[in-house]
N, C-alpha and C. Protein backbone atom coordinates (compact mmCIF):
# COMPACT_ATOMS: atom_id res chain seq x y z
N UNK A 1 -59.55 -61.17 -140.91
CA UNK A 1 -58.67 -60.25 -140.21
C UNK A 1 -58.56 -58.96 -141.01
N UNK A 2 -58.68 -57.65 -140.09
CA UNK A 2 -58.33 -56.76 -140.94
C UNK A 2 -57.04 -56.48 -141.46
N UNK A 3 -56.80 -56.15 -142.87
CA UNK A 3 -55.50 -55.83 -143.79
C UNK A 3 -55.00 -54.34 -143.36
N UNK A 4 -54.11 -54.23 -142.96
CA UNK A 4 -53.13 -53.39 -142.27
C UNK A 4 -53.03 -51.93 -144.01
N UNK A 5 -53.11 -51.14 -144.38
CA UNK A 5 -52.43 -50.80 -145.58
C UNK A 5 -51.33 -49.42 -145.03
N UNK A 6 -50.15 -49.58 -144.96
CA UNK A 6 -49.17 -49.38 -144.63
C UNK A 6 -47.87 -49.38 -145.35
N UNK A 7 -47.35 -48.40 -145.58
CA UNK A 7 -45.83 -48.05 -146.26
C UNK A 7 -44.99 -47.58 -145.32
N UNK A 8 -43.62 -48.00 -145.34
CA UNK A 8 -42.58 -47.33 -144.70
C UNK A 8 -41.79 -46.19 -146.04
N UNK A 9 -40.99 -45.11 -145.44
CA UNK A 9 -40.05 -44.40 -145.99
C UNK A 9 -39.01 -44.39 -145.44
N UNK A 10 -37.65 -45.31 -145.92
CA UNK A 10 -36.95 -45.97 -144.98
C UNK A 10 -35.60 -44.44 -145.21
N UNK A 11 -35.05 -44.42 -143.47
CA UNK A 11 -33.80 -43.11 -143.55
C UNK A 11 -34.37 -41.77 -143.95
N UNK A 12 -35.16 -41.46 -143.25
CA UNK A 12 -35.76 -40.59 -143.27
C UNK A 12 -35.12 -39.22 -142.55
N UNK A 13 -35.39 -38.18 -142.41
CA UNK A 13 -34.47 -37.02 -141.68
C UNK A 13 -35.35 -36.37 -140.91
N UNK A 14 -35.58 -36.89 -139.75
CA UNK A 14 -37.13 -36.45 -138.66
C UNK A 14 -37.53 -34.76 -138.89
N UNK A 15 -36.74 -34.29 -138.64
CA UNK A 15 -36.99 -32.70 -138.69
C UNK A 15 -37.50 -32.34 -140.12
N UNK A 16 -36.63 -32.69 -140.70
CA UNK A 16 -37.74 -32.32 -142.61
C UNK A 16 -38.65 -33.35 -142.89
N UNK A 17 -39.20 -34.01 -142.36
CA UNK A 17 -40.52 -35.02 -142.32
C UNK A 17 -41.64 -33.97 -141.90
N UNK A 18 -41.14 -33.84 -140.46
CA UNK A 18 -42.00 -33.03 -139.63
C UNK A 18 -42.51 -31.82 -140.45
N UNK A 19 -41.49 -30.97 -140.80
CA UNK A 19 -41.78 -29.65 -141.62
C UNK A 19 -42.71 -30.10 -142.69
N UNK A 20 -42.25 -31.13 -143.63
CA UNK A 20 -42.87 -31.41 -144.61
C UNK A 20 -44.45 -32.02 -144.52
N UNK A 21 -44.65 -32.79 -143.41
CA UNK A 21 -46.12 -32.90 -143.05
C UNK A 21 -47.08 -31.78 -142.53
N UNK A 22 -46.31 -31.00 -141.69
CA UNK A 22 -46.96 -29.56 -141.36
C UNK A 22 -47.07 -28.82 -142.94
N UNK A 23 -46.58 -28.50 -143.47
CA UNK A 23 -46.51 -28.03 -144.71
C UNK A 23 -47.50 -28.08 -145.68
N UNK A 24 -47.98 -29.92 -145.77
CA UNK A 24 -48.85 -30.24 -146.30
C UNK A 24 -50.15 -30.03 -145.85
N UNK A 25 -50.10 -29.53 -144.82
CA UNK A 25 -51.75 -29.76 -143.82
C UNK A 25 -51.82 -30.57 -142.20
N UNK A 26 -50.61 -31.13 -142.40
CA UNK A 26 -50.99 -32.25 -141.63
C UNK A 26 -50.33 -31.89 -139.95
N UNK A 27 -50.96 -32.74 -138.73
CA UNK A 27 -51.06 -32.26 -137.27
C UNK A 27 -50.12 -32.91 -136.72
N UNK A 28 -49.42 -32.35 -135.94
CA UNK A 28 -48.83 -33.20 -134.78
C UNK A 28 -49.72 -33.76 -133.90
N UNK A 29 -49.95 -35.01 -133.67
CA UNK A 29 -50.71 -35.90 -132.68
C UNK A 29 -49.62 -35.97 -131.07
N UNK A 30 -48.38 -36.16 -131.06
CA UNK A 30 -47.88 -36.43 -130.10
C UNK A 30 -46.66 -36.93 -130.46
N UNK A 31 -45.95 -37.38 -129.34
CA UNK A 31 -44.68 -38.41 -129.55
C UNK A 31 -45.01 -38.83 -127.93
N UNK A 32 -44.18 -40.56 -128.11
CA UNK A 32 -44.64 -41.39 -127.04
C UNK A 32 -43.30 -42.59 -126.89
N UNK A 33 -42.55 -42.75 -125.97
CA UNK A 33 -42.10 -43.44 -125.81
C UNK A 33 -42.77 -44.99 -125.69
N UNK A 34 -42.36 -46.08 -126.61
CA UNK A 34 -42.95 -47.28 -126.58
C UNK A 34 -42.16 -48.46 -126.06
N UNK A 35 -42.69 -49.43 -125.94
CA UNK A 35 -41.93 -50.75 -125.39
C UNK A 35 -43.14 -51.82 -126.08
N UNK A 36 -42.68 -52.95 -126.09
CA UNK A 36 -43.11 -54.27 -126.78
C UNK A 36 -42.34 -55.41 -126.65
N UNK A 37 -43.05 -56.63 -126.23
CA UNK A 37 -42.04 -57.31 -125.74
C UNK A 37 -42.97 -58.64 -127.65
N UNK A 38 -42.26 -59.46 -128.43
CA UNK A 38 -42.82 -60.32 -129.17
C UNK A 38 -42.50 -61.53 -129.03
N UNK A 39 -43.78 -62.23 -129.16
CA UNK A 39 -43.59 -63.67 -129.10
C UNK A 39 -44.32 -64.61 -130.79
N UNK A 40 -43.42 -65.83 -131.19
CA UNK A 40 -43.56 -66.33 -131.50
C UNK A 40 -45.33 -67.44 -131.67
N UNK A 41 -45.74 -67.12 -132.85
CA UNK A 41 -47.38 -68.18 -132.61
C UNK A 41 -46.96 -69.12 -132.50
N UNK A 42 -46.11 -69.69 -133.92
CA UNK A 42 -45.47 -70.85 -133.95
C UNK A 42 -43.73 -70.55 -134.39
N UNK A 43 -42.78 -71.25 -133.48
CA UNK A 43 -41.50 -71.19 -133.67
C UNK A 43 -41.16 -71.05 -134.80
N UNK A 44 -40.26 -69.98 -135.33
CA UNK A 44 -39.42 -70.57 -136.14
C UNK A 44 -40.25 -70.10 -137.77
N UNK A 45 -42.01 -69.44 -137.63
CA UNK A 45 -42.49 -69.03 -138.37
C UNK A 45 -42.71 -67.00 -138.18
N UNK A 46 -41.81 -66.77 -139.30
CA UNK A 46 -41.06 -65.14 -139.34
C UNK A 46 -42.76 -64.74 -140.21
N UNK A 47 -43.86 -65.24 -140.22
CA UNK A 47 -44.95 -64.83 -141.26
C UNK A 47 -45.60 -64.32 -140.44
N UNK A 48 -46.43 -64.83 -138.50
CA UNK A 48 -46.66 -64.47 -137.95
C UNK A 48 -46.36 -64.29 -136.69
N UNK A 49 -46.90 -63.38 -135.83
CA UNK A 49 -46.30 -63.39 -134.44
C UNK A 49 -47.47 -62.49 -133.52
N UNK A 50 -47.01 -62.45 -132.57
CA UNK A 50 -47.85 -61.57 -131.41
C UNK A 50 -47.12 -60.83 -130.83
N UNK A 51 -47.72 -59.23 -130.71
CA UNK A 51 -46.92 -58.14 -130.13
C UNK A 51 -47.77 -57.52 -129.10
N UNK A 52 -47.20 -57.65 -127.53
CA UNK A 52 -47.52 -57.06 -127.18
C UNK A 52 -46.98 -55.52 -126.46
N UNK A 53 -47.81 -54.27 -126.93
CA UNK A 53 -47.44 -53.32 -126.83
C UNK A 53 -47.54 -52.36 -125.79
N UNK A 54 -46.95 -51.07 -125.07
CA UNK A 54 -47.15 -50.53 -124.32
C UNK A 54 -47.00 -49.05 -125.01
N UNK A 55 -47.63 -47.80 -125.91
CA UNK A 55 -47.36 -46.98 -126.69
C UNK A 55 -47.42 -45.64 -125.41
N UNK A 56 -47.61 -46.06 -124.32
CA UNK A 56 -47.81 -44.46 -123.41
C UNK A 56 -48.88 -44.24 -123.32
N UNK A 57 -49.86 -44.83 -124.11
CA UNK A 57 -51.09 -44.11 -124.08
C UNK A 57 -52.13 -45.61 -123.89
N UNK A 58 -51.79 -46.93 -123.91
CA UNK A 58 -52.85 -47.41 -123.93
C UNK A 58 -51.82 -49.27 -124.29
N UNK A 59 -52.07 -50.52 -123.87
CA UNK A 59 -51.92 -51.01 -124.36
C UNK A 59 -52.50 -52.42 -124.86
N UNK A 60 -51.74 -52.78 -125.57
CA UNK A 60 -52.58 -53.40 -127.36
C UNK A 60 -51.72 -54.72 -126.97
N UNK A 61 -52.73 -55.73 -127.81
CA UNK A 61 -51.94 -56.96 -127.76
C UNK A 61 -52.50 -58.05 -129.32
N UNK A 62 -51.78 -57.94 -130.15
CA UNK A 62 -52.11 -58.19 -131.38
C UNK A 62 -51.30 -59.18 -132.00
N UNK A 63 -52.16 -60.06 -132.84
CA UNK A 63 -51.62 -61.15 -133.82
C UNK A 63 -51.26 -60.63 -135.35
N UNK A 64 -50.00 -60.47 -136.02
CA UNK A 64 -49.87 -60.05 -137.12
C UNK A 64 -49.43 -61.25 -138.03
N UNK A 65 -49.79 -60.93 -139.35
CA UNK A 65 -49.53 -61.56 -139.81
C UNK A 65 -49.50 -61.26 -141.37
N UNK A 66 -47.85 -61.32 -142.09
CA UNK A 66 -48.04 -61.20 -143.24
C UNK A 66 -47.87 -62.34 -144.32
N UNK A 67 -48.52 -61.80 -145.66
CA UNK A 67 -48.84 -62.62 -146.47
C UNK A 67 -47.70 -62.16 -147.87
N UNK A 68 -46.96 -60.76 -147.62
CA UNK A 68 -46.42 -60.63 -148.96
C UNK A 68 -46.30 -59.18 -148.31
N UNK A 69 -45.06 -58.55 -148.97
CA UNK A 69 -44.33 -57.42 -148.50
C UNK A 69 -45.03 -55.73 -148.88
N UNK A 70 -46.25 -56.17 -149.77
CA UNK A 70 -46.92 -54.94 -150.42
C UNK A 70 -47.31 -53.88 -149.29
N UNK A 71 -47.80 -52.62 -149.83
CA UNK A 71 -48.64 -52.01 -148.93
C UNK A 71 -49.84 -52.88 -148.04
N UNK A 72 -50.42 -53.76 -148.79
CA UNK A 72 -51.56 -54.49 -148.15
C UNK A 72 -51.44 -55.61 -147.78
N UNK A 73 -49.71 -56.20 -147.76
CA UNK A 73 -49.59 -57.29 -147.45
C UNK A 73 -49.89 -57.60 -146.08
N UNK A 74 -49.96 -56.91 -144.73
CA UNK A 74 -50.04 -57.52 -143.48
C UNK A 74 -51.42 -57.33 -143.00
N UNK A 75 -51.73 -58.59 -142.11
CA UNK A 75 -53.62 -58.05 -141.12
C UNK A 75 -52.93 -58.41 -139.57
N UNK A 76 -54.08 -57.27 -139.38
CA UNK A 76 -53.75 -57.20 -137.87
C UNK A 76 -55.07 -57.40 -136.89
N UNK A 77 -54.88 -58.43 -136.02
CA UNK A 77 -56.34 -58.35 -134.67
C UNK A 77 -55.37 -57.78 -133.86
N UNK A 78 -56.15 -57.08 -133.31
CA UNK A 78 -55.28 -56.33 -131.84
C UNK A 78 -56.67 -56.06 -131.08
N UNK A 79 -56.40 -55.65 -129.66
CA UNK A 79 -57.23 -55.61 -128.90
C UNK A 79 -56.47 -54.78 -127.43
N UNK A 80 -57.40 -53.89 -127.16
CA UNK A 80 -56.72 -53.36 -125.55
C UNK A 80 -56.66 -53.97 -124.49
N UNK A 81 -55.60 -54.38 -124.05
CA UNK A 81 -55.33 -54.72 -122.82
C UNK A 81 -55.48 -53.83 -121.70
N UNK A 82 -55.16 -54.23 -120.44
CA UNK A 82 -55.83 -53.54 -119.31
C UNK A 82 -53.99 -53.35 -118.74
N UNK A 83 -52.91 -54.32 -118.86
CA UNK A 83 -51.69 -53.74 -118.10
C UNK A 83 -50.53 -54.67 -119.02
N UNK A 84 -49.64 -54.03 -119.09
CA UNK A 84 -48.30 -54.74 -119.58
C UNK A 84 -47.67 -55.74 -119.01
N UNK A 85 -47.48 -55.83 -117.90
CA UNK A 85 -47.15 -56.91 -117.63
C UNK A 85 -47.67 -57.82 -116.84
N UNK A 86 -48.93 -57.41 -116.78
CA UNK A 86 -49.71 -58.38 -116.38
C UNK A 86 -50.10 -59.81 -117.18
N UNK A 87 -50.33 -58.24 -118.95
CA UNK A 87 -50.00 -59.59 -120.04
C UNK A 87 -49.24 -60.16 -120.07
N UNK A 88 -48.19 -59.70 -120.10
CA UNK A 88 -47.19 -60.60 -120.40
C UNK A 88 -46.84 -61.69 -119.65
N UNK A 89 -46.92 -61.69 -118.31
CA UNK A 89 -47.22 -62.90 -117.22
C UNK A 89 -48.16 -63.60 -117.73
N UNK A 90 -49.36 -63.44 -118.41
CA UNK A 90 -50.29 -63.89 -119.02
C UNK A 90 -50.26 -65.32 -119.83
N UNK A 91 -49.80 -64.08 -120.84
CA UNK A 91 -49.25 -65.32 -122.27
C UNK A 91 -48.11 -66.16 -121.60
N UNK A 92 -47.35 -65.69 -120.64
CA UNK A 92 -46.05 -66.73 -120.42
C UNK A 92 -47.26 -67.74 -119.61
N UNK A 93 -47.88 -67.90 -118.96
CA UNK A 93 -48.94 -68.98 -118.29
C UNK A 93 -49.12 -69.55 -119.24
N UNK A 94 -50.13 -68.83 -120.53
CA UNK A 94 -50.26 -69.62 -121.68
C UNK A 94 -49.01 -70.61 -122.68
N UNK A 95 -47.63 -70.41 -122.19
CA UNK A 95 -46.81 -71.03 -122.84
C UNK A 95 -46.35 -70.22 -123.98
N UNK A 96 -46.50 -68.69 -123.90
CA UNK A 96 -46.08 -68.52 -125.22
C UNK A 96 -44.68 -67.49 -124.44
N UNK A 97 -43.65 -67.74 -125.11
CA UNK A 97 -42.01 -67.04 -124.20
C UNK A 97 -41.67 -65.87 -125.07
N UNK A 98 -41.63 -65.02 -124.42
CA UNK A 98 -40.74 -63.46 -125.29
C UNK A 98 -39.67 -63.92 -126.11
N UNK A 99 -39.91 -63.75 -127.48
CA UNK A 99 -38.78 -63.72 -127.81
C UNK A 99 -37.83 -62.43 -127.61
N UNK A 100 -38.22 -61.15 -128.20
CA UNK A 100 -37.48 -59.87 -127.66
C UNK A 100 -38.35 -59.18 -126.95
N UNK A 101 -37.53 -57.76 -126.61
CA UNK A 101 -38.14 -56.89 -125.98
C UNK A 101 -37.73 -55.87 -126.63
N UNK A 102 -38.73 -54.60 -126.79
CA UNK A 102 -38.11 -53.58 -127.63
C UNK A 102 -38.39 -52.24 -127.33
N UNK A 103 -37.33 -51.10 -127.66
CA UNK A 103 -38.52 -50.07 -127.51
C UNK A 103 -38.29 -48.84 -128.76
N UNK A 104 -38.90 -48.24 -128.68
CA UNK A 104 -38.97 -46.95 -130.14
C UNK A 104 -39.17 -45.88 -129.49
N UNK A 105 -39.19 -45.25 -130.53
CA UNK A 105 -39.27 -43.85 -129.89
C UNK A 105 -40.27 -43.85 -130.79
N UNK A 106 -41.59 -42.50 -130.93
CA UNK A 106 -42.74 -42.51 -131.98
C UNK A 106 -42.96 -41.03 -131.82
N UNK A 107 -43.12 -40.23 -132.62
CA UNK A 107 -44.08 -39.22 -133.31
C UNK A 107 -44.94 -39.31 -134.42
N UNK A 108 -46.33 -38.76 -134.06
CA UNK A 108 -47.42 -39.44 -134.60
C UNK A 108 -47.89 -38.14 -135.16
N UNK A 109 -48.28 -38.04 -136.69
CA UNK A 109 -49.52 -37.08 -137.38
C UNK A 109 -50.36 -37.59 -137.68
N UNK A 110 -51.50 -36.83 -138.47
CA UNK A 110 -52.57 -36.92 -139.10
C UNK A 110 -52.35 -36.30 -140.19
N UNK A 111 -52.41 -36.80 -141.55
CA UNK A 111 -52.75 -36.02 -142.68
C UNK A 111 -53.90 -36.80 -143.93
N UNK A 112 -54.73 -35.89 -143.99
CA UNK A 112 -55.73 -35.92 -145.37
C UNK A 112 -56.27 -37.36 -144.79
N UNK A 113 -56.53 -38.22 -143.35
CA UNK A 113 -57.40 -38.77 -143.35
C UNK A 113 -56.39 -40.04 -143.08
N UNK A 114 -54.97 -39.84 -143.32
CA UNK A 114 -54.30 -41.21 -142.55
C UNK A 114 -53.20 -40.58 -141.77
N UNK A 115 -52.52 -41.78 -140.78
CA UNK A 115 -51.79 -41.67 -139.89
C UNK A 115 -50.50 -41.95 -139.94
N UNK A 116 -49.94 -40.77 -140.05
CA UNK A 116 -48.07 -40.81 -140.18
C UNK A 116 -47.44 -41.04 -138.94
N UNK A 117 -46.36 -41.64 -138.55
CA UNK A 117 -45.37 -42.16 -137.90
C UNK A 117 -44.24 -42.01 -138.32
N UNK A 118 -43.22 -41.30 -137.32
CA UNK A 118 -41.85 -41.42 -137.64
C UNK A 118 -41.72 -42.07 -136.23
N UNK A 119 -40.96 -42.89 -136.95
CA UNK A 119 -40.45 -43.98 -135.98
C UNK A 119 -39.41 -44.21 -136.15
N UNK A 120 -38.44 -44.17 -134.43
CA UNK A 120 -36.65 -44.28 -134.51
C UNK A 120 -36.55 -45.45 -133.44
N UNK A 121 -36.09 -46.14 -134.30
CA UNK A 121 -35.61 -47.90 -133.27
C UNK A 121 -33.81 -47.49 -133.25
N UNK A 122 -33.48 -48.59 -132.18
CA UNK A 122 -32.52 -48.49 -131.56
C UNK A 122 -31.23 -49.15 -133.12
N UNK A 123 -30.15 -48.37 -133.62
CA UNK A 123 -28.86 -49.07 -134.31
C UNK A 123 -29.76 -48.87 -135.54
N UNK A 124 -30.41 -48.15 -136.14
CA UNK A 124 -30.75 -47.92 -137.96
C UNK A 124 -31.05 -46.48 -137.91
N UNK A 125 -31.88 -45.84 -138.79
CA UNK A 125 -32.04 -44.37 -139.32
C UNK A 125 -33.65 -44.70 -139.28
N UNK A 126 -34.51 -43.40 -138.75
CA UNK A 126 -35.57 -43.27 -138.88
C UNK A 126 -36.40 -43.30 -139.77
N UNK A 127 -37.70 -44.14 -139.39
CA UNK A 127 -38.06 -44.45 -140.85
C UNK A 127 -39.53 -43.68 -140.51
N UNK A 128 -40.46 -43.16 -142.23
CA UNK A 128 -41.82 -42.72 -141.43
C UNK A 128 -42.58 -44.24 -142.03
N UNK A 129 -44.05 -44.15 -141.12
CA UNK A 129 -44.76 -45.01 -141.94
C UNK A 129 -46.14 -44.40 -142.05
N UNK A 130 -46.67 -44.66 -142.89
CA UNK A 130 -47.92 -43.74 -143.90
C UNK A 130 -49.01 -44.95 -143.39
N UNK A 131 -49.57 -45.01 -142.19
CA UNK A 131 -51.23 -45.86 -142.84
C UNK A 131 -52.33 -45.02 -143.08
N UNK A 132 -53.04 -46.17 -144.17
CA UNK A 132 -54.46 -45.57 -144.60
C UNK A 132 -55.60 -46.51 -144.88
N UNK A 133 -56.59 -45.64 -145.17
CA UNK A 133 -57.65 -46.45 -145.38
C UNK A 133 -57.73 -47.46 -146.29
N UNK A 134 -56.62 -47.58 -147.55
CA UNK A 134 -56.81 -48.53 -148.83
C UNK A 134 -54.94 -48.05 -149.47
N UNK A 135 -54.73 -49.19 -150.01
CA UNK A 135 -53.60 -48.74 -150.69
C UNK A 135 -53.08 -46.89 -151.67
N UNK A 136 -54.55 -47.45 -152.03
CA UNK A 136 -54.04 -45.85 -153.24
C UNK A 136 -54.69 -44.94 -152.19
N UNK A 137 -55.00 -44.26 -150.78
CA UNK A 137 -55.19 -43.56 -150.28
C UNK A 137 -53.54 -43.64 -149.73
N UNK A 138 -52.79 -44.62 -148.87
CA UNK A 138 -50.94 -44.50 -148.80
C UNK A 138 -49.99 -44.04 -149.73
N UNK A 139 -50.78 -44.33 -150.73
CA UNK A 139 -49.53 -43.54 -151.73
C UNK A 139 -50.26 -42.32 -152.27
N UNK A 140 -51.25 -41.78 -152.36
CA UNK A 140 -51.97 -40.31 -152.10
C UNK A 140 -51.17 -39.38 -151.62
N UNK A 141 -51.70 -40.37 -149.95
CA UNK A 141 -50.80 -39.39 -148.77
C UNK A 141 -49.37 -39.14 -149.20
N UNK A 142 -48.43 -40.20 -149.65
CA UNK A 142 -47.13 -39.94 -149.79
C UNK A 142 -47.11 -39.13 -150.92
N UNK A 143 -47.90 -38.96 -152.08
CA UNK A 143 -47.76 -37.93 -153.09
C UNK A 143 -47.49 -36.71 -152.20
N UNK A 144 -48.66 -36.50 -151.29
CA UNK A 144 -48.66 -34.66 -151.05
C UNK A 144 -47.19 -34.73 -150.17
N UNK A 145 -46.75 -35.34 -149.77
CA UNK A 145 -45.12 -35.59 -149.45
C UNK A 145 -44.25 -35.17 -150.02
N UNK A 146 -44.37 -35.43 -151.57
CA UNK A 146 -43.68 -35.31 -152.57
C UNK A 146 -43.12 -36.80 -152.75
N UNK A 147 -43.25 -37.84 -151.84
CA UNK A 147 -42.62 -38.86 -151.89
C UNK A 147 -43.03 -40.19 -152.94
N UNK A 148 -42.18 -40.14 -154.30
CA UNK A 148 -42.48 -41.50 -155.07
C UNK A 148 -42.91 -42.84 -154.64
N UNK A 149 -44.24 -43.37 -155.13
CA UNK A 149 -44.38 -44.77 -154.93
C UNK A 149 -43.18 -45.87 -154.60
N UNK A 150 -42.45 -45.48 -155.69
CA UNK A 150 -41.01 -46.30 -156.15
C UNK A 150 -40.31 -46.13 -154.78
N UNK A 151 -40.95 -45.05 -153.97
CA UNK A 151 -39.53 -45.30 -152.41
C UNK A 151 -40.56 -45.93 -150.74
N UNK A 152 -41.74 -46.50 -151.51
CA UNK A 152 -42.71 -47.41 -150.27
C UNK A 152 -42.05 -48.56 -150.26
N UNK A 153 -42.07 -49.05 -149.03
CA UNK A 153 -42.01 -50.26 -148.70
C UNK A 153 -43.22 -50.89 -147.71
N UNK A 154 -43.35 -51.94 -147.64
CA UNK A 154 -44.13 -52.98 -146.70
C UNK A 154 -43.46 -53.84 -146.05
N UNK A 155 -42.17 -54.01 -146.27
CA UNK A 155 -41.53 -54.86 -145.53
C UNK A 155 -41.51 -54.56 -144.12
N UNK A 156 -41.28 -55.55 -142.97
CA UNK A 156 -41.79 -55.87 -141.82
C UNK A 156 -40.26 -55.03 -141.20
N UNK A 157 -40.23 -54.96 -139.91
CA UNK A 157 -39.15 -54.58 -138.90
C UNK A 157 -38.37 -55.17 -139.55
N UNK A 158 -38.50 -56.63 -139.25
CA UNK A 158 -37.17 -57.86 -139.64
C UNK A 158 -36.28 -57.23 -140.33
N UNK A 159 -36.60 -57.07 -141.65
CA UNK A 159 -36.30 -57.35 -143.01
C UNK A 159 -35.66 -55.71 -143.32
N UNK A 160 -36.41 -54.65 -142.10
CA UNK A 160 -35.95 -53.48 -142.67
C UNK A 160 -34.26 -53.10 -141.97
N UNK A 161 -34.36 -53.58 -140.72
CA UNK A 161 -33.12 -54.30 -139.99
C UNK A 161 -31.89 -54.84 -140.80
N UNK A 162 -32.38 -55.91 -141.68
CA UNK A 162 -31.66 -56.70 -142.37
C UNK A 162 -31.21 -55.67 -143.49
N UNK A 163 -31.81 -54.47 -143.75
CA UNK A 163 -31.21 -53.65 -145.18
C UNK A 163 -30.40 -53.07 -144.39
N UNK A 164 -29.91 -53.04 -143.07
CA UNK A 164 -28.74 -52.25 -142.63
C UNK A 164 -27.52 -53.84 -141.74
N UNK A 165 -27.94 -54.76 -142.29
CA UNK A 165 -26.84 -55.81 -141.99
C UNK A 165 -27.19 -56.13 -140.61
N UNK A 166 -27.89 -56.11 -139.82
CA UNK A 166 -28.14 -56.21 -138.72
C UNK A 166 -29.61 -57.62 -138.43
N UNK A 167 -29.63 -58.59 -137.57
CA UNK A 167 -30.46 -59.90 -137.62
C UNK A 167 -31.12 -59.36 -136.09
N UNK A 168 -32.63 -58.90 -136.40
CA UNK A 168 -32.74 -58.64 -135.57
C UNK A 168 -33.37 -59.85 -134.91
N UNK A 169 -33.49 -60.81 -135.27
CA UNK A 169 -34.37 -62.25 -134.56
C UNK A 169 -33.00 -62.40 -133.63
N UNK A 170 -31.82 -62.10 -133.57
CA UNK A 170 -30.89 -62.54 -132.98
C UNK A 170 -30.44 -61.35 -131.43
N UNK A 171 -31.39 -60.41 -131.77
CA UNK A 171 -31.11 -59.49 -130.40
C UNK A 171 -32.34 -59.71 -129.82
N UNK A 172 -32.30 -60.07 -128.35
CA UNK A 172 -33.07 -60.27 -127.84
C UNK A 172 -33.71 -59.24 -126.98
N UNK A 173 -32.65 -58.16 -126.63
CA UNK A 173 -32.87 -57.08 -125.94
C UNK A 173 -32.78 -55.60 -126.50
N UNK A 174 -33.69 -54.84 -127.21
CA UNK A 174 -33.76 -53.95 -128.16
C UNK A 174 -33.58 -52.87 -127.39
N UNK A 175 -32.82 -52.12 -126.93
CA UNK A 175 -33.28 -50.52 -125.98
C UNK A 175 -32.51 -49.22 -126.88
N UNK A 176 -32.25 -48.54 -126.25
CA UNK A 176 -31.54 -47.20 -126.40
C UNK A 176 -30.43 -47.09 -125.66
C-alpha cells in the first residue's frame, strides 16, 4: 500500500496561511465543499477504516490505514468511483454500515512540488495539512512556511478532535 506522508498544523488562521503560501510561491488550486460518509473494516478497530468521499470534483473510495502517528505513519488505496451514493448503497449490500457522515470545507495549494490543504471541520479550528513526496520533502515544505518540525503532527481526525475534548467516534452526523 502506498504510505500517505502527511503533516497537519493544528489552529491554524486561514487568511495568514493563505498569504503565507502565496508568499512563498505557492498557488491557489481551489476550495471545494466535501462530504464523506466512513465505515468500519473491522468493528471496533480505530487503525483502519474506509472512506468514502465526495470532494466536488471527483469521487474516491479508500482503505486507510495507520500504523503510528508520524508523518509516514498512514497508507492509503483509494480508487475513483463513478457516484456517491451509489457507493454507498454499494458497500451497505456488501454489509459494511456508515458509521458517520461528514463534511469539510477545503482549500487546496500547490507549493515546491506538494499539496497544502486548509481544512475546516465542523466544532474545532482549522487545521492545514502539508502532503509530499517523502517525509523530509513535508517538513521542507513547512520550513518555507516558517513552520517548526516540533508543530507537525500525523495524528488522524480522531485524535485531532480529541485535543479539543470532543469523541468524534460518538457523532454520527458531522455537518455545519
Amino acid at each position: 500500500m502506498p504510505t500517505e506522508f502527511e503533516a497537519k498544523v493544528l489552529d491554524v488562521d486561514v487568511d495568514a496561511v493563505g498569504k503565507a503560501i502565496s508568499g512563498a510561491g505557492g498557488e491557489l488550486v481551489g476550495e471545494v465543499g466535501m462530504r464523506r460518509y466512513v465505515y468500519d473494516v473491522v468493528v471496533g478497530d480505530l487503525s483502519r477504516w474506509i472512506r468514502l468521499r465526495d470532494s466536488g470534483r471527483e469521487v474516491t473510495l479508500a482503505v486507510k490505514e495507520i500504523a503510528h502517528d508520524g508523518i509516514d505513519g498512514t497508507t492509503e488505496t483509494e480508487v475513483v468511483v463513478g457516484d456517491f451514493e451509489t457507493t454507498h448503497a454499494l458497500l451497505g449490500r456488501m454489509g459494511f454500515e456508515a458509521k458517520s457522515y461528514q463534511e469539510t470545507r477545503r482549500t487546496s495549494y500547490a507549493l515546491a512540488g506538494a499539496r497544502l490543504e486548509v481544512d475546516r471541520w465542523p466544532r474545532i479550528p482549522a487545521y492545514l495539512e502539508i502532503e509530499g513526496d517523502s517525509r523530509e520533502h513535508v517538513v521542507q515544505v513547512a520550513g518555507l512556511l516558517g513552520i517548526d518540525e516540533s508543530r507537525l503532527t500525523g495524528e488522524n481526525t480522531i485524535k485531532v478532535y480529541a485535543r479539543y475534548g470532543i469523541d468524534l467516534e460518538a457523532i454520527a452526523d458531522l455537518r455545519f
